[in-house]
Protein backbone atom coordinates (compact mmCIF):
# COMPACT_ATOMS: atom_id res chain seq x y z
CA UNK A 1 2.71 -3.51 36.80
CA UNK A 2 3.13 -5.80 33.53
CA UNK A 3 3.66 -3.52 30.71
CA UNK A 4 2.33 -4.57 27.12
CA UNK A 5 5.94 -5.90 25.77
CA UNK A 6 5.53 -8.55 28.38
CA UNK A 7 2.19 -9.57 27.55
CA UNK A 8 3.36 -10.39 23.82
CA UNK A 9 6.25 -12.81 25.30
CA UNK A 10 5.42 -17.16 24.93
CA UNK A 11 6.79 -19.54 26.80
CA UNK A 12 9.44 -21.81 24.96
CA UNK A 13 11.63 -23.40 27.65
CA UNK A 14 12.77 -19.90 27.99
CA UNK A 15 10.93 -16.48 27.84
CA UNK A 16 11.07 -15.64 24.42
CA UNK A 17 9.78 -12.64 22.77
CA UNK A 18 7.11 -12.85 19.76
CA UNK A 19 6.02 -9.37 18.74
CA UNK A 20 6.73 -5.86 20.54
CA UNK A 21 4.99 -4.24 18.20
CA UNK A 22 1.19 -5.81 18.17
CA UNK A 23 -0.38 -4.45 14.75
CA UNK A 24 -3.94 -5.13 14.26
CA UNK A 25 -4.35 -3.96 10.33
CA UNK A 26 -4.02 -1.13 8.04
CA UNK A 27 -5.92 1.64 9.89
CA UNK A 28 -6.13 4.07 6.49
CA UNK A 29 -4.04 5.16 3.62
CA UNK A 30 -3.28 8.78 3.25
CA UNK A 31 -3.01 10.25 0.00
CA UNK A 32 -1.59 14.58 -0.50
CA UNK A 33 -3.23 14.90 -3.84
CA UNK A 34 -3.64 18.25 -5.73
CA UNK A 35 -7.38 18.07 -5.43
CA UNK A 36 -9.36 16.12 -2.85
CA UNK A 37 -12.53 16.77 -4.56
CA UNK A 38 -12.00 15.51 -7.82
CA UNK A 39 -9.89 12.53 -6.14
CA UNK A 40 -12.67 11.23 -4.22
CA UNK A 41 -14.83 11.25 -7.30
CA UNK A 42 -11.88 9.55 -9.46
CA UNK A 43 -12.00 6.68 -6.22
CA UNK A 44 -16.00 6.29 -5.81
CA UNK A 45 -16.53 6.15 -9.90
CA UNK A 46 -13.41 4.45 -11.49
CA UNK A 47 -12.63 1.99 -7.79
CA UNK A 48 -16.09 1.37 -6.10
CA UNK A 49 -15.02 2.97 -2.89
CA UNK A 50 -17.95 4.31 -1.00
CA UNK A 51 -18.08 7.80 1.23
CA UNK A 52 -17.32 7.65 4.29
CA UNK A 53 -16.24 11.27 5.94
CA UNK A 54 -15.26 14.63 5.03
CA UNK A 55 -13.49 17.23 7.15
CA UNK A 56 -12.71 21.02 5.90
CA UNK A 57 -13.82 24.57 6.15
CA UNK A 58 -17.13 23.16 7.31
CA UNK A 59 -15.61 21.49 10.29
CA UNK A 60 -13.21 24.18 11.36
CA UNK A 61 -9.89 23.01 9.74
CA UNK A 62 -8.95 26.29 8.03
CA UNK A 63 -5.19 25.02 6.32
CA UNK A 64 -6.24 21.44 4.25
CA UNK A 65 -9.23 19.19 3.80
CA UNK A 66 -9.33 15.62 3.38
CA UNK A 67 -12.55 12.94 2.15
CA UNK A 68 -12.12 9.81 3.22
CA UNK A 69 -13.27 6.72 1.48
CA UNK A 70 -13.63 3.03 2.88
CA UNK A 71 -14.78 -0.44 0.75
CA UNK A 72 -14.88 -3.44 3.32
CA UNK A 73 -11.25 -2.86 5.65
CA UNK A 74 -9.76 -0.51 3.15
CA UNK A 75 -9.96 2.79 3.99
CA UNK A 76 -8.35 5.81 2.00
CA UNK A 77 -8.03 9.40 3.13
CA UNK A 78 -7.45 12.03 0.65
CA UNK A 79 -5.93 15.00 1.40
CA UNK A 80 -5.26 18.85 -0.22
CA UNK A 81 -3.76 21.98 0.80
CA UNK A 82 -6.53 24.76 1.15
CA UNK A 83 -4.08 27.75 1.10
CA UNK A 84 -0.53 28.02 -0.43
CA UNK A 85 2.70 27.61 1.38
CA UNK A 86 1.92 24.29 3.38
CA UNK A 87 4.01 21.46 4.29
CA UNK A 88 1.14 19.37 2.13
CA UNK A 89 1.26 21.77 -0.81
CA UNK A 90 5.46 21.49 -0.50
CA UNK A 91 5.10 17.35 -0.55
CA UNK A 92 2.56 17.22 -3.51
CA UNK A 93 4.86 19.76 -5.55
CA UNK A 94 8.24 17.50 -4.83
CA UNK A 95 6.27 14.38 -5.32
CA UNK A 96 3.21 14.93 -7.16
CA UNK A 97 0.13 13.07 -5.80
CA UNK A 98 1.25 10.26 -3.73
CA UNK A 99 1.07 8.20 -0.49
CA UNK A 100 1.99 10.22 2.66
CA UNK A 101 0.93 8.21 6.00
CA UNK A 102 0.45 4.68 6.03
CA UNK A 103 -1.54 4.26 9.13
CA UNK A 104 -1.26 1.18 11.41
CA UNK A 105 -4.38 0.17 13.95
CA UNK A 106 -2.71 -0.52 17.33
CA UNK A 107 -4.01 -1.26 20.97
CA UNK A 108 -1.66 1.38 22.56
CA UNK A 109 -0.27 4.18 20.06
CA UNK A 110 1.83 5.84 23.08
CA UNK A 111 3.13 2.34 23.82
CA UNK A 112 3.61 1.79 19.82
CA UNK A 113 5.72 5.05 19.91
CA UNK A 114 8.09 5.15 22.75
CA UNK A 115 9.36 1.79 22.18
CA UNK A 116 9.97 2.39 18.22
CA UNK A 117 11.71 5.47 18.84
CA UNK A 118 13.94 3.47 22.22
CA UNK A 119 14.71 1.16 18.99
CA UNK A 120 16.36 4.21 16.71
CA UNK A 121 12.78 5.55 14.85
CA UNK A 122 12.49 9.15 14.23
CA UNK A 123 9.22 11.00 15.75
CA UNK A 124 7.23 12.43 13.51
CA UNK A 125 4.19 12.92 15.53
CA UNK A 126 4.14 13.11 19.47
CA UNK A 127 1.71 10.99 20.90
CA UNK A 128 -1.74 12.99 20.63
CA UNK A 129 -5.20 12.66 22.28
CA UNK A 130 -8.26 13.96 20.07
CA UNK A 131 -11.89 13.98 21.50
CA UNK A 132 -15.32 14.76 20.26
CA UNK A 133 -18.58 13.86 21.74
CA UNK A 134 -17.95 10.34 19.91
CA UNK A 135 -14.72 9.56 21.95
CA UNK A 136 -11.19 9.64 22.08
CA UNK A 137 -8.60 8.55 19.42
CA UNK A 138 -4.77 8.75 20.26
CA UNK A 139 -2.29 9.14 17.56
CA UNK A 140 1.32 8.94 17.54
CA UNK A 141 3.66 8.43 14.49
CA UNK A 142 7.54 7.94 13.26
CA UNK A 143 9.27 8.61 9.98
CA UNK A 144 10.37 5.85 7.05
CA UNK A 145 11.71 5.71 3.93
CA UNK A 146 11.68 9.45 2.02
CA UNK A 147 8.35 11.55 3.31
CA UNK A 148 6.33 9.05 4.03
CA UNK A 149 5.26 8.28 7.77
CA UNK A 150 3.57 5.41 9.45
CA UNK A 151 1.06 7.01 12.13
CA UNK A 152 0.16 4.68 15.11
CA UNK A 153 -4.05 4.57 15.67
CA UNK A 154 -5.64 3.64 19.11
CA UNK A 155 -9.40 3.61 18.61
CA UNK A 156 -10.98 1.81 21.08
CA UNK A 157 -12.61 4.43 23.15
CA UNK A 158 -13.83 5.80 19.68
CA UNK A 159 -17.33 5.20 18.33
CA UNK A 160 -16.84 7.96 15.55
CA UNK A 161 -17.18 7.33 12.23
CA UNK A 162 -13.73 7.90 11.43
CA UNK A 163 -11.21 10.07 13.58
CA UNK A 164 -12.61 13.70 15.97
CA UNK A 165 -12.74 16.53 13.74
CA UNK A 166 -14.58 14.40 10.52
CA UNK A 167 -17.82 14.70 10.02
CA UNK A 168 -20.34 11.89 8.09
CA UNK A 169 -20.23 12.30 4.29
CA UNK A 170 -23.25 11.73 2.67
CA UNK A 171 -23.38 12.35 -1.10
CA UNK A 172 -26.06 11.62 -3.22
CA UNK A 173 -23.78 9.43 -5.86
CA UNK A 174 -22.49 6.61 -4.51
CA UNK A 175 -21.64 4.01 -7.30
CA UNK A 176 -21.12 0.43 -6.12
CA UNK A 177 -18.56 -1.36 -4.21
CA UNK A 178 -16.15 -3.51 -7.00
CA UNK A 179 -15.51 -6.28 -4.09
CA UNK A 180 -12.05 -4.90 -2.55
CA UNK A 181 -11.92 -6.14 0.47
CA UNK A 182 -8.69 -5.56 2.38
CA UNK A 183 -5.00 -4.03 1.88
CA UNK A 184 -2.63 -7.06 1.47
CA UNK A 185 0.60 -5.05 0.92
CA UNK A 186 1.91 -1.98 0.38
CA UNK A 187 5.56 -1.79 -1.51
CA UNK A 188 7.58 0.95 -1.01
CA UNK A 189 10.67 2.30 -3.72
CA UNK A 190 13.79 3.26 -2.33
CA UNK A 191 17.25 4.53 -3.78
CA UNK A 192 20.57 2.65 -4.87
CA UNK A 193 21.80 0.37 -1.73
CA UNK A 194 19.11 1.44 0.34
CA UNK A 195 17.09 -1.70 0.94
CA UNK A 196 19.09 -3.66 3.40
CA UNK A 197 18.64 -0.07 5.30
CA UNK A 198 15.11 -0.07 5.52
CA UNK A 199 14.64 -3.93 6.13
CA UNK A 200 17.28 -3.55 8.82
CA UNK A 201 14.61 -0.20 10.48
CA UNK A 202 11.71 -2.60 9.71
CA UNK A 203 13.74 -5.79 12.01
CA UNK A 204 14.98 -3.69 14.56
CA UNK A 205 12.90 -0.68 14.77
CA UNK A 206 9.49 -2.77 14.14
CA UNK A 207 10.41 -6.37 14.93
CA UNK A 208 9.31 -7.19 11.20
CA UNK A 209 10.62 -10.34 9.66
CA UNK A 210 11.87 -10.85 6.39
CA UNK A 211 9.51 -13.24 4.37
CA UNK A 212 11.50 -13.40 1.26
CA UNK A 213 13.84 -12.11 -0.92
CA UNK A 214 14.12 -11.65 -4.92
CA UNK A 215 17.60 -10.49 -6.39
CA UNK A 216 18.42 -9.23 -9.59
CA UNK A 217 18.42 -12.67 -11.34
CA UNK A 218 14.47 -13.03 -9.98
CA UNK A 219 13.78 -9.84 -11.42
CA UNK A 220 14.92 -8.79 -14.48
CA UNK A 221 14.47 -8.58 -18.43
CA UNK A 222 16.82 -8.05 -21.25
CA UNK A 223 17.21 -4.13 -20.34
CA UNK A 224 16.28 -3.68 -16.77
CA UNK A 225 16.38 -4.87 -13.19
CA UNK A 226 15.46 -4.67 -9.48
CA UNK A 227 15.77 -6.20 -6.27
CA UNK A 228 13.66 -6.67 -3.53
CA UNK A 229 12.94 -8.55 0.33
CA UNK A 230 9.31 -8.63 1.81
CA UNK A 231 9.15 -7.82 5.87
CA UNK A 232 5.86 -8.73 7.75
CA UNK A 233 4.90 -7.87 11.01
CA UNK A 234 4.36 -10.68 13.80
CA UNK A 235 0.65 -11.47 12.75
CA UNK A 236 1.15 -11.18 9.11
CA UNK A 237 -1.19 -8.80 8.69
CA UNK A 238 1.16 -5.89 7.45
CA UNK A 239 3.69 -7.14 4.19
CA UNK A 240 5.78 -4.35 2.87
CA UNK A 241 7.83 -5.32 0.10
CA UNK A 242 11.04 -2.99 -0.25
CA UNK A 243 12.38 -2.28 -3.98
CA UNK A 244 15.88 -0.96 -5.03
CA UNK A 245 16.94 -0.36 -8.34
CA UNK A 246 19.95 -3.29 -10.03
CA UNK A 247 21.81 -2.50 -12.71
CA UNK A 248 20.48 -3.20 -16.04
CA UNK A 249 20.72 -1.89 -19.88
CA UNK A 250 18.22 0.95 -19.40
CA UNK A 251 16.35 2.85 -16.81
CA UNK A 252 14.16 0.49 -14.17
CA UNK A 253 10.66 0.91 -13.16
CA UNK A 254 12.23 2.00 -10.11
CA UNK A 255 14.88 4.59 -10.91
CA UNK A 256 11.66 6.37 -12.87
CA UNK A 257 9.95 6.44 -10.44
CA UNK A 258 12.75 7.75 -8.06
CA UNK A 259 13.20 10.59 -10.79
CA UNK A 260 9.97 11.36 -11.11
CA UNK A 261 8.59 11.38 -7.51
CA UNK A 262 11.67 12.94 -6.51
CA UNK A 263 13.01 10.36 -3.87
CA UNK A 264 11.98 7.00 -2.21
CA UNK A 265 8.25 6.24 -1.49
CA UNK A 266 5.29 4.24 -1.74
CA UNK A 267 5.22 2.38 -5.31
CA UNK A 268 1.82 0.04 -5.43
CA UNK A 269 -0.96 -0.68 -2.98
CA UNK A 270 -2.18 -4.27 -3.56
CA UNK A 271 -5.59 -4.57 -2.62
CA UNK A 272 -7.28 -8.00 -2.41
CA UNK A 273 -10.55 -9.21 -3.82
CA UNK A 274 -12.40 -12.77 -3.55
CA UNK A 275 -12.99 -12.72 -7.10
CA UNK A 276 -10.87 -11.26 -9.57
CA UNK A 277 -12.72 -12.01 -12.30
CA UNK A 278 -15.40 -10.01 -11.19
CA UNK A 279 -13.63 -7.05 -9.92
CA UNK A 280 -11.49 -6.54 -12.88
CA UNK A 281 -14.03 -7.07 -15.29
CA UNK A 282 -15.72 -4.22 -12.73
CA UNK A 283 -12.58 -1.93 -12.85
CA UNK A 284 -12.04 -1.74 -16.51
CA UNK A 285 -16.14 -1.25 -17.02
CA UNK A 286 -14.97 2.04 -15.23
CA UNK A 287 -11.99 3.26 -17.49
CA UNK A 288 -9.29 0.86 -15.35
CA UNK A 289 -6.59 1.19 -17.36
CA UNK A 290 -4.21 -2.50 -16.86
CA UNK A 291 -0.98 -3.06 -17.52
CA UNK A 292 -1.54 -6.07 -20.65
CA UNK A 293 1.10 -8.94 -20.92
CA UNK A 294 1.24 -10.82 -24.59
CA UNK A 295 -1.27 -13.28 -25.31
CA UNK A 296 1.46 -15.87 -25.11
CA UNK A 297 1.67 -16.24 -21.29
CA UNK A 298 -1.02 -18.40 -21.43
CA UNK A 299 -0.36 -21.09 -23.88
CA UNK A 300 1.51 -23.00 -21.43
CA UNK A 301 0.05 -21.31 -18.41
CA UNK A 302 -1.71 -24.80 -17.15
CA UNK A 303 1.95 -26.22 -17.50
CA UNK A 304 3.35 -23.87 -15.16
CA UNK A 305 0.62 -23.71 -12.57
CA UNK A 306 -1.36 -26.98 -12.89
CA UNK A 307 -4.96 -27.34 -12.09
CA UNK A 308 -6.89 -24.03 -11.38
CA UNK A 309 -10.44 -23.00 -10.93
CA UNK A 310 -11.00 -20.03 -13.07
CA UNK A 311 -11.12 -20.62 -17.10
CA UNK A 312 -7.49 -19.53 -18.71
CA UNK A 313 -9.80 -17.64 -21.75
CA UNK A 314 -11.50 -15.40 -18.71
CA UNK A 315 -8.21 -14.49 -17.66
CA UNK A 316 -6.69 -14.27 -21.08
CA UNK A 317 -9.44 -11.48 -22.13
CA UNK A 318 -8.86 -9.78 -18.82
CA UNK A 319 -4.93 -9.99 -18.61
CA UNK A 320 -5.27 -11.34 -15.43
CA UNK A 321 -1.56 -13.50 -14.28
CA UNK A 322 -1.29 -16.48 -12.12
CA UNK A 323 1.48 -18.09 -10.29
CA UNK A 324 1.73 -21.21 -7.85
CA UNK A 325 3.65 -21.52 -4.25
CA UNK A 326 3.68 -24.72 -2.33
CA UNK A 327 0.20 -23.76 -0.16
CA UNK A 328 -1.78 -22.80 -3.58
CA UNK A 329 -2.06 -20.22 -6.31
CA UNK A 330 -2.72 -16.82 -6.70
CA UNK A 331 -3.74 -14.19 -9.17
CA UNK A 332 -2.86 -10.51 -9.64
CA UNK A 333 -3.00 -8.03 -12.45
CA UNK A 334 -1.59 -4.19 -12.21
CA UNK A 335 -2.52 -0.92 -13.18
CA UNK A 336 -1.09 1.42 -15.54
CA UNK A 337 -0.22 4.51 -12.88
CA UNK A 338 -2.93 6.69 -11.55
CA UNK A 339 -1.55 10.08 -11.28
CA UNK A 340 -0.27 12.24 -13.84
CA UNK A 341 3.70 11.31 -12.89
CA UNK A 342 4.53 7.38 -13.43
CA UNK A 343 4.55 6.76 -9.86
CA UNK A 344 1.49 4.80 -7.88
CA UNK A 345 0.39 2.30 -8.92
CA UNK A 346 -2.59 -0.50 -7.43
CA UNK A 347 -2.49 -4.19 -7.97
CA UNK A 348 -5.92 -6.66 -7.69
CA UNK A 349 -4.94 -9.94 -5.60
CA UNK A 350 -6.68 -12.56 -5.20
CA UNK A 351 -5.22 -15.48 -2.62
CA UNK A 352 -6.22 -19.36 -2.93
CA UNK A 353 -3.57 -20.21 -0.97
CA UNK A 354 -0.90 -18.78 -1.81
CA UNK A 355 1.31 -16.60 0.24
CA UNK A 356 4.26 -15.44 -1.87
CA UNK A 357 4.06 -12.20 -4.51
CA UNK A 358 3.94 -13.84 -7.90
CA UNK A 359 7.72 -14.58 -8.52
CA UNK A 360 6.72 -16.29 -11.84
CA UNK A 361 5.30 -13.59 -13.57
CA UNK A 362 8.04 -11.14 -12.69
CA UNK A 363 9.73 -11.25 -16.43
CA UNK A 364 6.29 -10.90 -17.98
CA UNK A 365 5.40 -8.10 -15.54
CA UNK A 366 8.23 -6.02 -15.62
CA UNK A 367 8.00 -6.41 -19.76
CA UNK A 368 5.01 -4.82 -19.92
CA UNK A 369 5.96 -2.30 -17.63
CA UNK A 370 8.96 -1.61 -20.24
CA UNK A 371 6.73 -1.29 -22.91
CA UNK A 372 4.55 1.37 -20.91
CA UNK A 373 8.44 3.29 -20.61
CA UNK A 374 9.20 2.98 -23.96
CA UNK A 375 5.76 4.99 -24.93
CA UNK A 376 6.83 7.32 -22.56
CA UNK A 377 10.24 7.82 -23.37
CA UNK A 378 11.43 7.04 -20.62
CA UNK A 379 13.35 3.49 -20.60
């Protein structure tokens, strides 16, 4: 009987494999946070995300609860202890709010998780079949970098609207949608020397490639800097940037947020929009707070990325950056930090073409991320 791993081989003179590891997309984002509730509020008012499900007391689950909120492919589940002493009340008091399962839609999650773990992965999650009168979903799932986990999702005997044991959630106030439309990376923070470690588990363990690479001389300022490589899955459809801390003058974005999530994890979720204009001017209508570069970036901004379609005094008044690869442009701003800690963060993309991560605006970036340090006292 052909097993999947064959199916995914091409023909090139000789048999040659592509991708052992099909991905389909980001299935969901889980997010431990000290309270659900008031998180899923925070998400539908200040982000446009729309309610999707709910599961809790009402549905039988006795220990946690979780709301889960979806705006076009993104979907984000958020997550609280009900009762003290769980291993979700433990994470959020080590970490503080934060990202603890990035979930990856596959065809086969028992598949996804025997041959990751025959390739060195740690379980963290045996593969599981839950039912309801809706379907089946199987989940299965392996450890990464610090606590966070990447569960495996097979849905396709599932007509549910989100996983067995949610229920539909169907609030009265449901602000609108701010045009987010998909997750286009996810960038994780990991200690001194680590990096090579976790591309190496993304290569072997996941059959990711490495897409690029920024060093210390890419990424730095006068006081601080960082290094990073970007690994992709076969499709493309999963980027995870991995960030170590460089030596520097001062105290990296990255070393404070090691100290103050208390170990490697998820850093930013990039979300992608078709207009940035109109999403930012959308987010900070809500209380968006953005990190600001000088006005100065864009006197010569047409110089460094030639002819674009949006007006440079739009982006100006938003804050919005731009940078140019050799298959287009693209445009990006950041947030200040979400939670109380300075840990996650979510950038606004927006692709015409381009497929790199903004390498240009790096200095100015990470500048105004030193000036948000220096307020806090912690550069």
């Amino acid at each position: 009987m052909e097993t999947l791993e064959l199916k995914h081989k091409q023909q090139a003179g000789t048999e040659q494999e592509v991708d052992f590891l099909p991905i389909n997309g980001t299935d969901y984002i889980e997010m431990y946070v000290g309270n659900a509730r008031q998180a899923a509020h925070y998400f539908q008012t200040a982000f446009g995300f729309q309610p999707l499900a709910h599961a809790g007391l009402e549905t039988g689950l006795r220990d946690r609860e979780s709301y889960v909120l979806v705006q076009d492919k993104i979907r984000l589940v958020l997550t609280s202890p009900l009762v003290g002493g769980t291993a979700i009340g433990s994470h959020i008091d080590l970490h503080g709010d934060g990202v603890k399962v990035v979930a990856l839609w596959v065809d086969d999650a028992t598949y996804s998780y025997e041959e990751t773990l025959r390739r060195g992965a740690t379980s963290c999650l045996e593969p599981t079949t839950e039912e309801d009168e809706h379907g089946r979903v199987v989940r299965s799932g392996i450890c990464t970098y610090g606590d966070t986990v990447h569960v495996f999702v097979e849905r396709k005997e599932y007509q549910g609207v989100f996983l067995p044991g949610y229920k539909k959630w169907e609030p009265a106030y449901r602000p609108e949608s701010v045009g987010l439309r998909y997750v286009d990376h996810i960038v994780g923070n990991v200690g001194w020397n680590e990096m090579n470690k976790w591309v190496k588990f993304y290569a072997d363990v996941m059959g990711f490639r490495q897409l690029v690479s920024f060093d210390d001389k890419d990424i730095s300022t006068d006081y601080t800097a960082l290094m990073s490589k970007v690994m992709s899955n076969g499709n493309g459809r999963i980027k995870f940037p991995i960030n170590e801390p460089a030596e520097g003058k001062k105290k990296s974005q990255v070393e404070e947020y090691l100290d103050f999530y208390g170990g490697p994890g998820v850093q930013h979720i990039a979300v992608a929009t078709d207009n940035i204009i109109e999403t930012v001017t959308a987010l900070r209508d809500r209380g968006v707070e953005f990190l600001q570069v000088p006005t100065t970036y864009y006197d010569d901004l047409q110089e460094r990325v030639g002819t674009i379609d949006e007006e440079i005094n739009e982006l100006r008044q938003l804050g919005i950056l731009v940078d140019r690869d050799d298959e287009g442009y693209l445009l990006q701003i950041f947030t200040k930090p979400i939670m109380p800690r300075p840990t996650l963060f979510f950038e606004i993309i927006q692709r015409k073409g381009a497929r790199s991560f903004g390498k240009g605006n790096f200095k100015a970036l990470f500048e105004a991320i030193e000036r948000e340090q220096q307020l806090r006292g912690t550069l």
